[in-house]
Protein backbone atom coordinates (compact mmCIF):
# COMPACT_ATOMS: atom_id res chain seq x y z
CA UNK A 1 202.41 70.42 9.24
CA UNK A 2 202.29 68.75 6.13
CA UNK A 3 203.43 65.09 6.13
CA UNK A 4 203.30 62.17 3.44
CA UNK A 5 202.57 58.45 4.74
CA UNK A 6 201.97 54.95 3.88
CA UNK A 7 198.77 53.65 5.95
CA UNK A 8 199.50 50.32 7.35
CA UNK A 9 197.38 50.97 10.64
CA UNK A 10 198.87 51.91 14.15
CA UNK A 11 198.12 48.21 15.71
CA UNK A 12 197.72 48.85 19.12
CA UNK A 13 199.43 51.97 19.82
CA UNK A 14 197.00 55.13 20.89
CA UNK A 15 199.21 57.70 20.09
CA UNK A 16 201.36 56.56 17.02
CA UNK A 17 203.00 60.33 16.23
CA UNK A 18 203.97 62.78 18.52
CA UNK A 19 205.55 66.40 18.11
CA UNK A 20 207.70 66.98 21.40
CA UNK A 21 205.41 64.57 23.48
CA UNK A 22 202.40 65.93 21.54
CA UNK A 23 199.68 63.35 20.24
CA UNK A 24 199.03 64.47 16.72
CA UNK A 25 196.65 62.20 14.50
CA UNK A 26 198.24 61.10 11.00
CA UNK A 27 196.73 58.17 10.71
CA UNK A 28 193.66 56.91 8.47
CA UNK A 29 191.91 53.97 7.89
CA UNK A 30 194.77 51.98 7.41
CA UNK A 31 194.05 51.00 4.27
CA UNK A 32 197.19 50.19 2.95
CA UNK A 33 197.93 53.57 0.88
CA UNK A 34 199.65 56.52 0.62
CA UNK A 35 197.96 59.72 2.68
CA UNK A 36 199.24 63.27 2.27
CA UNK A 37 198.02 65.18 5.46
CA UNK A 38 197.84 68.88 6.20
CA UNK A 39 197.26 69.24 9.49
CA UNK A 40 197.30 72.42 11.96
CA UNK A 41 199.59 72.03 14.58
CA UNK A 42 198.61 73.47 18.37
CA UNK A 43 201.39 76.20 18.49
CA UNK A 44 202.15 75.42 22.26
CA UNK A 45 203.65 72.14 21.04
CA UNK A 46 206.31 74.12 19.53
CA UNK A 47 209.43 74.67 20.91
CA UNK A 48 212.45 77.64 20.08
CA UNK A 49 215.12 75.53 18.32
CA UNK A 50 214.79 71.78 18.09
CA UNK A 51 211.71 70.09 17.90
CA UNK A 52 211.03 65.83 18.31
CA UNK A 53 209.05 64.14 15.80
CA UNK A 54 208.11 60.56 17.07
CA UNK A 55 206.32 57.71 15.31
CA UNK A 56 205.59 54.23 17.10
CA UNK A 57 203.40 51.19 15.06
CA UNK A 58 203.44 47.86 16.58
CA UNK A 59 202.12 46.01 13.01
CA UNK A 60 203.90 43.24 11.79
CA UNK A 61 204.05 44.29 8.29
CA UNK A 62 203.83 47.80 7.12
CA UNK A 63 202.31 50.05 9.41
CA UNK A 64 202.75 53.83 9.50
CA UNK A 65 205.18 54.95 7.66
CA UNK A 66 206.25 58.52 7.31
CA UNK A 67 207.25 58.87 3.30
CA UNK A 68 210.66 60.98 2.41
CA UNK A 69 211.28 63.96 2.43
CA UNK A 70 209.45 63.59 5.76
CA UNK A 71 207.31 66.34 7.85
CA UNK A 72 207.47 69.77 7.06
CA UNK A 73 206.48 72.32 9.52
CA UNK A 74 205.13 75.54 7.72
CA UNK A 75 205.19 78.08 10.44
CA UNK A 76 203.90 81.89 10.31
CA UNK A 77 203.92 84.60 12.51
């Protein structure tokens, strides 16, 4: 999965990003800049057709922010 974000911190939340119920860590040091990840995804958190991005930070300024376009999954078989 690549995915673009601004790095506010998570606060207090454990598990900030999810894919379908799936913990999957974006986050750095929360720093206050702009992170491009690249990150391998577990295929078993994959499902056939839709799939449920999440994203939960309990700062009260800027926390995690995913940036536009938003997450691309780059899947091969």
């Amino acid at each position: 999965m690549h995915v673009i974000i601004w790095d506010g911190g998570c606060g207090n939340v454990e598990n900030p990003f999810k894919l379908n119920g799936n913990p999957v860590s974006i986050v750095g040091e929360g720093r206050h800049d702009v992170i491009y990840r690249k990150i391998e995804i577990d295929p078993s958190f994959l499902r056939k057709g839709t799939n449920e991005i999440s994203l939960l930070s309990d700062t009260e300024h800027h926390g995690i922010e995913v940036l536009l376009p938003g997450p691309a999954l780059v899947v091969r078989i």
